[in-house]
Protein backbone atom coordinates (compact mmCIF):
# COMPACT_ATOMS: atom_id res chain seq x y z
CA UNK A 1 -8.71 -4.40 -7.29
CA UNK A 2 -9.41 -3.90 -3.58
CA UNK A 3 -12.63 -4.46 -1.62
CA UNK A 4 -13.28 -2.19 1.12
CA UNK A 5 -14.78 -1.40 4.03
CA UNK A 6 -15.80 2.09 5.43
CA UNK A 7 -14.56 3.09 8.44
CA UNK A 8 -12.11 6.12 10.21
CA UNK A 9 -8.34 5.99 9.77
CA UNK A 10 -6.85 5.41 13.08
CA UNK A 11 -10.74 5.55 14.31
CA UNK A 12 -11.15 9.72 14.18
CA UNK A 13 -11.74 10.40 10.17
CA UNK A 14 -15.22 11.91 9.65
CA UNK A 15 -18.44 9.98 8.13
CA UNK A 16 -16.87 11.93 4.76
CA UNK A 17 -13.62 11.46 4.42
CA UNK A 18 -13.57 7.76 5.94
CA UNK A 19 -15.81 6.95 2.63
CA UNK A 20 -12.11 7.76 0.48
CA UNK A 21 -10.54 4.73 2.07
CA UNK A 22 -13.34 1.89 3.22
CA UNK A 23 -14.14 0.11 -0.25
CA UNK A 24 -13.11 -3.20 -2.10
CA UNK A 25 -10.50 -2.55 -4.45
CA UNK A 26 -8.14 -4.52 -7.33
CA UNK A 27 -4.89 -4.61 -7.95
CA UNK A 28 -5.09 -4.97 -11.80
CA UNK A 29 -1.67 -5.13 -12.74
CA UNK A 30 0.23 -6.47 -15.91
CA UNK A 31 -1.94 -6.67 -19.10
CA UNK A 32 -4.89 -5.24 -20.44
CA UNK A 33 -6.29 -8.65 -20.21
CA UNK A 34 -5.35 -11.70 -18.30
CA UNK A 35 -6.56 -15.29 -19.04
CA UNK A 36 -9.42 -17.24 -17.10
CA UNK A 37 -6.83 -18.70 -13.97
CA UNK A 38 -7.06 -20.49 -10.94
CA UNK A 39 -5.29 -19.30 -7.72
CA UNK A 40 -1.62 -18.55 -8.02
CA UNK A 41 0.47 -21.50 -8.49
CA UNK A 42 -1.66 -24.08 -7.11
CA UNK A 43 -0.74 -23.68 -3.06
CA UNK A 44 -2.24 -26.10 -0.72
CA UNK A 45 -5.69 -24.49 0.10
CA UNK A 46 -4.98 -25.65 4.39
CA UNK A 47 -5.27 -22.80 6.33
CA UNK A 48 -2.03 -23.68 8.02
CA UNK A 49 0.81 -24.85 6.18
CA UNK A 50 2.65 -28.08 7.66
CA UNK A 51 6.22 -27.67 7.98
CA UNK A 52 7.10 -30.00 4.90
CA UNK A 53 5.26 -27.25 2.61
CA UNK A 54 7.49 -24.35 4.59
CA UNK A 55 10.15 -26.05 3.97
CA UNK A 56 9.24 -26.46 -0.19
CA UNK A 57 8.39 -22.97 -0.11
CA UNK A 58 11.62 -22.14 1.20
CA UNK A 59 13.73 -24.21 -1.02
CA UNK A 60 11.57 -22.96 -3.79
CA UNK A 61 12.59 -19.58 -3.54
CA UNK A 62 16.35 -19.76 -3.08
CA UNK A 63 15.94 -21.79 -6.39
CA UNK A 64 14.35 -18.54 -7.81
CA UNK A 65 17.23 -16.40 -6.43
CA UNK A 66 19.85 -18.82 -7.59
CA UNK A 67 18.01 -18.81 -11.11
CA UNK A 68 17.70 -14.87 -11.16
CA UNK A 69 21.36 -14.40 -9.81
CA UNK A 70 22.37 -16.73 -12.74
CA UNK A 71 20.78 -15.08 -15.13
CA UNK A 72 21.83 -11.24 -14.78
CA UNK A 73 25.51 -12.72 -14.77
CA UNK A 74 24.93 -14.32 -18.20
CA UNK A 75 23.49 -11.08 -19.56
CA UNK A 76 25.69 -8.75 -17.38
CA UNK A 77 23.47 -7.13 -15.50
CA UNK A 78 22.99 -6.29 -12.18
CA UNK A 79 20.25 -6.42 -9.76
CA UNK A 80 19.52 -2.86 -9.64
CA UNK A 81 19.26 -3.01 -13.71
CA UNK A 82 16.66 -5.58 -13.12
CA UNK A 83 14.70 -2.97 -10.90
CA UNK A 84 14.91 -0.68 -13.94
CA UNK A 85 18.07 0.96 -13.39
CA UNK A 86 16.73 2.96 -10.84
CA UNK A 87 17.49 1.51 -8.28
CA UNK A 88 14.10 0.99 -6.44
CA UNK A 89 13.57 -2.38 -5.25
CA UNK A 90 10.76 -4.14 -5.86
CA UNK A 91 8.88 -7.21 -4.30
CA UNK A 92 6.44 -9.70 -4.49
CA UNK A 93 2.48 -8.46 -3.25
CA UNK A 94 1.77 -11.15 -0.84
CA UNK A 95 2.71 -14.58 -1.99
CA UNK A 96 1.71 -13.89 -5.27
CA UNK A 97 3.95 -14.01 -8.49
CA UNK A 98 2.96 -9.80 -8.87
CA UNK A 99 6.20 -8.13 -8.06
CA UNK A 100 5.71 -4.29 -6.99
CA UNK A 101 8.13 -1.43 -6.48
CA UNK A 102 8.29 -0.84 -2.66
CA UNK A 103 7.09 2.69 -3.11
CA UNK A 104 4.01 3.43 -5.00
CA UNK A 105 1.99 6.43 -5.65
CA UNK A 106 -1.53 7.46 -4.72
CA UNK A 107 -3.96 9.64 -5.83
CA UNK A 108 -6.08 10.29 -2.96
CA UNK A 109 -6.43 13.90 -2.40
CA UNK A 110 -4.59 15.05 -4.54
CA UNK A 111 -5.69 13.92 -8.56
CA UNK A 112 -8.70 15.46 -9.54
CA UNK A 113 -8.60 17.54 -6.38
CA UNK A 114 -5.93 19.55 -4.37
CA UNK A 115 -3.65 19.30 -7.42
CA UNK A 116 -4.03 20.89 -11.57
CA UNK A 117 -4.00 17.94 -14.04
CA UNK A 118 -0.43 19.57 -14.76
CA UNK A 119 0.73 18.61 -12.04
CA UNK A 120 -0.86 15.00 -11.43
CA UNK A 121 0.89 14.60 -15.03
CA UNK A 122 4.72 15.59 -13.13
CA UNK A 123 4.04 13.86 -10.16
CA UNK A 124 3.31 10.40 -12.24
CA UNK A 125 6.57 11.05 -14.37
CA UNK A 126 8.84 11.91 -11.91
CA UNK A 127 7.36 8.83 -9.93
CA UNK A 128 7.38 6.71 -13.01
CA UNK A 129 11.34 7.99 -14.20
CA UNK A 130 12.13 6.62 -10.08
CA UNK A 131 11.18 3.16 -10.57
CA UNK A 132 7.89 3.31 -9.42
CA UNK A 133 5.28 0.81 -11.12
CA UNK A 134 2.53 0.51 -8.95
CA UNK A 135 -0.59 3.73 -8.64
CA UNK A 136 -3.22 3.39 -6.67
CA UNK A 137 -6.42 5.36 -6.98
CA UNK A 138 -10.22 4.31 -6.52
CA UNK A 139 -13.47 5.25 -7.67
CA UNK A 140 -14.90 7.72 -5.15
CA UNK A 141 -11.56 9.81 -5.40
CA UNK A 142 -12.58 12.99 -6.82
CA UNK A 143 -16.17 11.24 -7.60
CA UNK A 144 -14.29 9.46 -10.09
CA UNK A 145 -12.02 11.90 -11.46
CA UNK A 146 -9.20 10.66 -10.07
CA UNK A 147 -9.07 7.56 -11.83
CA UNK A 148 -9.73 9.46 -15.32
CA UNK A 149 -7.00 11.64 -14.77
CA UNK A 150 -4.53 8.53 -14.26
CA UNK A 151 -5.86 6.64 -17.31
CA UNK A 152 -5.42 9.88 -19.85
CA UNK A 153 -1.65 10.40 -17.91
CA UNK A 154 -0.87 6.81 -18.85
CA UNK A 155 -2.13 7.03 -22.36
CA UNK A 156 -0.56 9.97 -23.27
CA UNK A 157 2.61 9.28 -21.74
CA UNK A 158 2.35 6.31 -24.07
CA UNK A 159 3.85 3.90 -21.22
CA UNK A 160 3.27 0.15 -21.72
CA UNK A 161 0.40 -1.17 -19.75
CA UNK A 162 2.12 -4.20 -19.12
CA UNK A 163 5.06 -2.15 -16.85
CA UNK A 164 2.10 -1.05 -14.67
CA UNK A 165 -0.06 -1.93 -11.68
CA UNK A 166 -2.85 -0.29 -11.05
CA UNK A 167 -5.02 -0.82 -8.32
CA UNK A 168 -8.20 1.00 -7.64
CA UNK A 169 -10.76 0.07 -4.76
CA UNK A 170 -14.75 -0.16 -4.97
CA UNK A 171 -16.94 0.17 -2.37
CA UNK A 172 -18.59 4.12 -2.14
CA UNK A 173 -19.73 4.47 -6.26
CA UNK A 174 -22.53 6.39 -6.88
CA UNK A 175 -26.01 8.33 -5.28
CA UNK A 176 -27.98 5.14 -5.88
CA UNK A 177 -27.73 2.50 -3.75
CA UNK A 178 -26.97 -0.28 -6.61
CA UNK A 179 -24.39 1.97 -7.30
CA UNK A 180 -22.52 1.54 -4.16
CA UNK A 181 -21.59 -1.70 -1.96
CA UNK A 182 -19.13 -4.34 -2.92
CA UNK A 183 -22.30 -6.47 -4.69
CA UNK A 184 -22.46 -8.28 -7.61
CA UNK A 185 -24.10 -6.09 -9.60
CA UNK A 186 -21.92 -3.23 -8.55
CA UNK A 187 -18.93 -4.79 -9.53
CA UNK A 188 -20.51 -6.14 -12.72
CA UNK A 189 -23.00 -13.23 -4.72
CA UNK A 190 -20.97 -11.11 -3.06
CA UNK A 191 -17.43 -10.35 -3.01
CA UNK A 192 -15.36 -13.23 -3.62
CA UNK A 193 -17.50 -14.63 -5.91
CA UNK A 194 -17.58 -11.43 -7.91
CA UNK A 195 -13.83 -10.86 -7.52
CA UNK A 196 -12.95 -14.12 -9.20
CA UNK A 197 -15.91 -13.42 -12.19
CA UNK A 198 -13.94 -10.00 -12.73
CA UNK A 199 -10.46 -11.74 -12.50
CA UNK A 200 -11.87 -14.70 -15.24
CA UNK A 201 -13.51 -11.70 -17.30
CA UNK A 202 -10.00 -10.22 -17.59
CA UNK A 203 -10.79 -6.83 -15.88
CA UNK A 204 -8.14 -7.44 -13.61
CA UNK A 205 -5.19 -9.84 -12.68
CA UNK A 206 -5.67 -9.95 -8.78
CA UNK A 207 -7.63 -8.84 -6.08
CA UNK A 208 -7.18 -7.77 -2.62
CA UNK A 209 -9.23 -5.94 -0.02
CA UNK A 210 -8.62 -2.19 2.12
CA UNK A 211 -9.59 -1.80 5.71
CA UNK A 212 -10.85 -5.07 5.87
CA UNK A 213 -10.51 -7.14 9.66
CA UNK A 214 -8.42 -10.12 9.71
CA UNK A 215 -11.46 -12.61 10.58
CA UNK A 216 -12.69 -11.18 7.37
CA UNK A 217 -10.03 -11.80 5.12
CA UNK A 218 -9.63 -15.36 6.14
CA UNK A 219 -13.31 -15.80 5.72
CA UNK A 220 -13.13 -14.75 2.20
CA UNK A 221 -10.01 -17.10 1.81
CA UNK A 222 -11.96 -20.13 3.06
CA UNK A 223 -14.74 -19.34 0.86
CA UNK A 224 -12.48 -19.05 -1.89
CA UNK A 225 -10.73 -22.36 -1.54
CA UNK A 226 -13.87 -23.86 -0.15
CA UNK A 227 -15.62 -23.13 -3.73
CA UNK A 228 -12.76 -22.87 -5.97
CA UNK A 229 -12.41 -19.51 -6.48
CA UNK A 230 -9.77 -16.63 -6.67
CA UNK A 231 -8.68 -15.66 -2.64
CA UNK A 232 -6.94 -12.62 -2.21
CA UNK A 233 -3.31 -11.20 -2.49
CA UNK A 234 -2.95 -8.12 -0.51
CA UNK A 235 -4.72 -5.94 1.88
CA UNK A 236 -4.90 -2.28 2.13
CA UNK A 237 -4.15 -0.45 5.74
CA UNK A 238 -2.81 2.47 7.68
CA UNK A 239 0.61 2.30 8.87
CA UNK A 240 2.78 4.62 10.01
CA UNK A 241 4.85 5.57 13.19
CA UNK A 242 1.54 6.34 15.26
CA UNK A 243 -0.39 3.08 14.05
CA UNK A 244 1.26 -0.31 14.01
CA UNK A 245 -1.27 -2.87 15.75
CA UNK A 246 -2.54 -4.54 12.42
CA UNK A 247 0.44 -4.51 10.28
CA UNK A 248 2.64 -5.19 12.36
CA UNK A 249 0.77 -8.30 14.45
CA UNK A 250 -2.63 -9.11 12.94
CA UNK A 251 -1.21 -8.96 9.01
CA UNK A 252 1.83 -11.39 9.80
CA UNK A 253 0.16 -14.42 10.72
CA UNK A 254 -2.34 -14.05 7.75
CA UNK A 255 1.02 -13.33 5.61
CA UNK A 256 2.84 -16.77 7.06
CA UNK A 257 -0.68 -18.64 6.93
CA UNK A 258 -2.69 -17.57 3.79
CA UNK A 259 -0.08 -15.80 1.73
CA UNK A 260 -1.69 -12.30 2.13
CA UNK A 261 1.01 -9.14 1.76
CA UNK A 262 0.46 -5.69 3.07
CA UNK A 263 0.37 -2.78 1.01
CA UNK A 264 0.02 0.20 3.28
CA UNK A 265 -1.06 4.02 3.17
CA UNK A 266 -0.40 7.29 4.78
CA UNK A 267 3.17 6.72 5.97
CA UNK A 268 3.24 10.36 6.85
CA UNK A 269 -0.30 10.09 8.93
CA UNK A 270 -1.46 12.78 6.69
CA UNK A 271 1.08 14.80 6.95
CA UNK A 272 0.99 15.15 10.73
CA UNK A 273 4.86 13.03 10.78
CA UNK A 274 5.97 15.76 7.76
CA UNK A 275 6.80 18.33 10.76
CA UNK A 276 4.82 21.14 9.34
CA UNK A 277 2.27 20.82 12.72
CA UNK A 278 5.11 21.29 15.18
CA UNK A 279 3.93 24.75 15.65
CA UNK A 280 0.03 24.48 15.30
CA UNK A 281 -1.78 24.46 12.60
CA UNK A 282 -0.48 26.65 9.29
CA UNK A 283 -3.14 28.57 7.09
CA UNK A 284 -2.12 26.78 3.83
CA UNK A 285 -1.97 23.37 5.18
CA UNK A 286 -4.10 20.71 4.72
CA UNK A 287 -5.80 20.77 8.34
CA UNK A 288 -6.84 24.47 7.56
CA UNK A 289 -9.57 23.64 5.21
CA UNK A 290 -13.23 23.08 6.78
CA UNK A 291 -13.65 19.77 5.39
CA UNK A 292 -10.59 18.71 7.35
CA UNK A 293 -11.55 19.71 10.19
CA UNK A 294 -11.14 16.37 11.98
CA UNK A 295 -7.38 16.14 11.17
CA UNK A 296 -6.90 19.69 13.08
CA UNK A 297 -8.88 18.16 15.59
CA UNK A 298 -6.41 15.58 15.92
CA UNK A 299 -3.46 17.65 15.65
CA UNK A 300 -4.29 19.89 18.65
CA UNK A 301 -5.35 17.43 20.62
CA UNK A 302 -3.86 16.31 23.86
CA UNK A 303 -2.15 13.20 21.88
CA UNK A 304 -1.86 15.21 18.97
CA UNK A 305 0.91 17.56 21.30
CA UNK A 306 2.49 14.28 22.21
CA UNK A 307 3.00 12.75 19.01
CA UNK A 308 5.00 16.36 17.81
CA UNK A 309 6.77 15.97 21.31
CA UNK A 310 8.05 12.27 19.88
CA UNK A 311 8.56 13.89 15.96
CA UNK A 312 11.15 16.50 17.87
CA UNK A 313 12.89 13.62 19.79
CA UNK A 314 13.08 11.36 16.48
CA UNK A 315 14.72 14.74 14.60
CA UNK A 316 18.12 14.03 15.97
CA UNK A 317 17.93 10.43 14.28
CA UNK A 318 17.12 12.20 11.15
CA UNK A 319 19.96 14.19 11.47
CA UNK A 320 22.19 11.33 11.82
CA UNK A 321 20.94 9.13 9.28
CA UNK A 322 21.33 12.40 6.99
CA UNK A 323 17.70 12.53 5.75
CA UNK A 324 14.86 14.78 6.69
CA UNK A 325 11.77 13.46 9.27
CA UNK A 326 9.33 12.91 6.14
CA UNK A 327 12.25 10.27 4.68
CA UNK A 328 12.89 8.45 8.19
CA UNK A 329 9.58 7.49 8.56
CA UNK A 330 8.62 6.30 4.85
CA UNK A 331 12.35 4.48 5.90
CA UNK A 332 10.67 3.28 8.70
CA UNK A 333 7.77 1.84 7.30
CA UNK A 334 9.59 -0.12 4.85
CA UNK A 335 12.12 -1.72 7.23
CA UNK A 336 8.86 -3.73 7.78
CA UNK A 337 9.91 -7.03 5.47
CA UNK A 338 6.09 -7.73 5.94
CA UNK A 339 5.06 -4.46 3.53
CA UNK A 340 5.12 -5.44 0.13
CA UNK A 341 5.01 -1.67 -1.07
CA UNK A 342 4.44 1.94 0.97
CA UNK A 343 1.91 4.31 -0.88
CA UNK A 344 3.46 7.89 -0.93
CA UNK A 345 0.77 10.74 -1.58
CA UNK A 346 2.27 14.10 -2.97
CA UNK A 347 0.95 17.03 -3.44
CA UNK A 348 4.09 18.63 -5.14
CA UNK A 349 6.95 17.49 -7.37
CA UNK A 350 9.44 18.54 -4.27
CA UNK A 351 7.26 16.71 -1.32
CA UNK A 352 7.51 13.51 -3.95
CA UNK A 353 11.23 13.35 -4.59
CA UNK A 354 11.70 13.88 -1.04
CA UNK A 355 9.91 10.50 0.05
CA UNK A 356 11.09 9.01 -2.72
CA UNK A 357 14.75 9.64 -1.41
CA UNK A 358 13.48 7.07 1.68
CA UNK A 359 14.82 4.39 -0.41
CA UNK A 360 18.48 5.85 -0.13
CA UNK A 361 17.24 5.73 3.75
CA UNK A 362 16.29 2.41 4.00
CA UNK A 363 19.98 0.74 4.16
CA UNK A 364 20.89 2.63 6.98
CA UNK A 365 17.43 1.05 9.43
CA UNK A 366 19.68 -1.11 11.54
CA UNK A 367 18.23 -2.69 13.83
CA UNK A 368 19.76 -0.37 16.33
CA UNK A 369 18.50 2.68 14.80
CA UNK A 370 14.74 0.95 14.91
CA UNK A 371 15.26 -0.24 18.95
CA UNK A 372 16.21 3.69 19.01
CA UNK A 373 12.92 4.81 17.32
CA UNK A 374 10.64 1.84 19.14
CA UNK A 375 12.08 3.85 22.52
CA UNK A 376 11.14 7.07 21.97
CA UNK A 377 7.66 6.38 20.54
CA UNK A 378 6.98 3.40 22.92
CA UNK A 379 4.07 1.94 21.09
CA UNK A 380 5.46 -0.99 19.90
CA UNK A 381 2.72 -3.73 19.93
CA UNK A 382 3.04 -6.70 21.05
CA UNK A 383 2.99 -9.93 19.45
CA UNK A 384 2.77 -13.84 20.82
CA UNK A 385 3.43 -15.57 18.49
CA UNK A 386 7.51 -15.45 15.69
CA UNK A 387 6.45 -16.21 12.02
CA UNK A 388 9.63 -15.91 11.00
CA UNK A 389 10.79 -19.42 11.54
């Protein structure tokens, strides 16, 4: 489950359509029901971890690889089979022990929306058939809908819950204002205390927050270990080509520090990276409709016209790399070790197994081809400080 906050993707959505994404949110994977827990496995609750406790941590998991690459042998299989013979790779949310598949699908949009139940129902199979384990919806998408329509998908598909993770965000509920807000009585003392209560209830496994600031998350981690409570795993943000500042500097040092993972949305910026805006604005698109208006007003803005100068310059990469514009930059996104999983949103079966063919992309990100797209866009932030050590 993720808590939100409300607020503008890349600062220029509307009052309307900045409610979809601002809200607190869980990711509520595994089992129906989880038992009452503590924290994941008992980390030291400092908010900077000494170099002796790196160094564990370290040790710790090449003990887990040696383990896992032991194991496969004995039952002959390979590492691909343990990704579910699909060959999508998964990895851990965070520092948690919740392992994800590094694409995931969302409903935003689209499910009870822009799309027929019909086709929600292909998009989560083909998605599903790929590897994919993790769907992401929330409870103001489609004034709920969205998150029915998932449920009844999963139920009749008859897929086991415990092969899931679904993660849905509160925040913008209802009319009424006690049906709204990341309170207590909302969510059934604010929001870490309310987290852990749902987390002990077994409503959910984890929780994690979307469009929160990085003061806040650490605020709710030192609360959390301050009072013995649940901190959280993940947060939700924006990242694609065009917006980079907090995943790729603020995120890392909470990642390194308190264990927190990124799982991030829109790798296509709404479709502007897809290439369908090169030539203005088409009637069927999704900047056509009224209550869009503010993406069109992006699009033909001044840096709207020199983002699709950039998307023409990065085509040749494509080329290259032999994979459409759409697949280099989902590619892109995940080259980011930091990301624990990329949240594709599809409107159509084709548009789907297109991103979903990133993965076949992602091999081929050397770290020449990335200094090659960091000098055409020139918007790589800066950073002080190397976690990687």
């Amino acid at each position: 489950m993720l808590a939100a906050r409300t607020g503008a993707a890349g600062g220029h959505l509307s009052e309307d359509s900045s409610k979809l994404r601002r809200q607190s949110g869980f990711p509520a994977g595994g089992k129906d029901k989880s038992p009452k827990k503590t924290p994941d496995n008992g980390k030291d609750s400092s908010l900077s971890p000494s170099g002796p406790s790196q160094l564990r941590a370290r040790q710790l998991a090449a003990l887990r690889e040696v383990e896992m690459s032991w194991y496969l042998k004995l039952c002959d299989l390979s590492s691909e089979h343990a990704a579910g013979a699909t060959g999508m790779p998964h990895r851990n949310l965070g520092k948690s022990g919740l392992r994800v598949s590094c694409l995931g699908l969302g409903t935003w949009v689209t499910f009870g929306g822009q799309i027929s139940d019909e086709v929600a129902e292909r998009l989560m199979t083909i998605a599903y058939e790929s590897g994919v384990n993790l769907f992401d919806t929330a409870e103001v998408y489609a004034a709920g809908k969205a998150e029915v329509i998932l449920g009844s998908i999963i139920k009749k598909k008859g897929w086991r819950r415990s092969s899931l993770v679904i993660t849905t965000k509160l925040y913008w509920g209802g009319k009424a204002e006690t049906e709204r807000g990341l309170s207590r009585k909302h969510i059934i003392e604010e929001i870490v205390r309310a987290m852990t209560h749902v987390i002990n209830q077994g409503m959910a496994m984890y929780w994690g927050t979307s469009r929160w600031s990085a003061m806040e998350i650490m605020e709710a981690y030192s609360v959390a270990r301050q009072f013995n409570m649940i901190p959280p795993v993940c947060e939700q943000a924006e990242y694609h080509l065009f917006q980079r500042e907090k995943v790729e500097v603020q995120l890392p040092e909470l990642y390194h520090k308190i264990g927190v993972g990124a799982m991030t949305w829109s790798p296509l910026a709404c479709g502007i990276i897809s290439g369908k805006y090169g030539n203005g604005v088409p009637e069927s698109s999704r900047a056509s409709l009224k209550c869009y208006q503010w993406l069109k007003e992006r699009i033909v803005s001044e840096e709207g016209r020199k983002q699709q100068n950039k998307l023409k310059d990065l085509s040749p990469i494509a080329e290259r790399l032999g994979c459409t514009l759409p697949q280099l930059a989902v590619a892109w996104c995940l080259r980011n070790e930091g990301v624990s999983s990329v949240l594709l949103g599809s409107s159509t079966p084709e548009q789907l197994i297109e991103n979903l063919g990133a993965i076949q992309v992602l091999p081929k990100m050397t770290s020449h081809v990335v200094n090659e797209i960091d000098n055409i866009l020139r918007n790589k932030p800066y950073s002080k400080k190397d976690y990687r050590s």
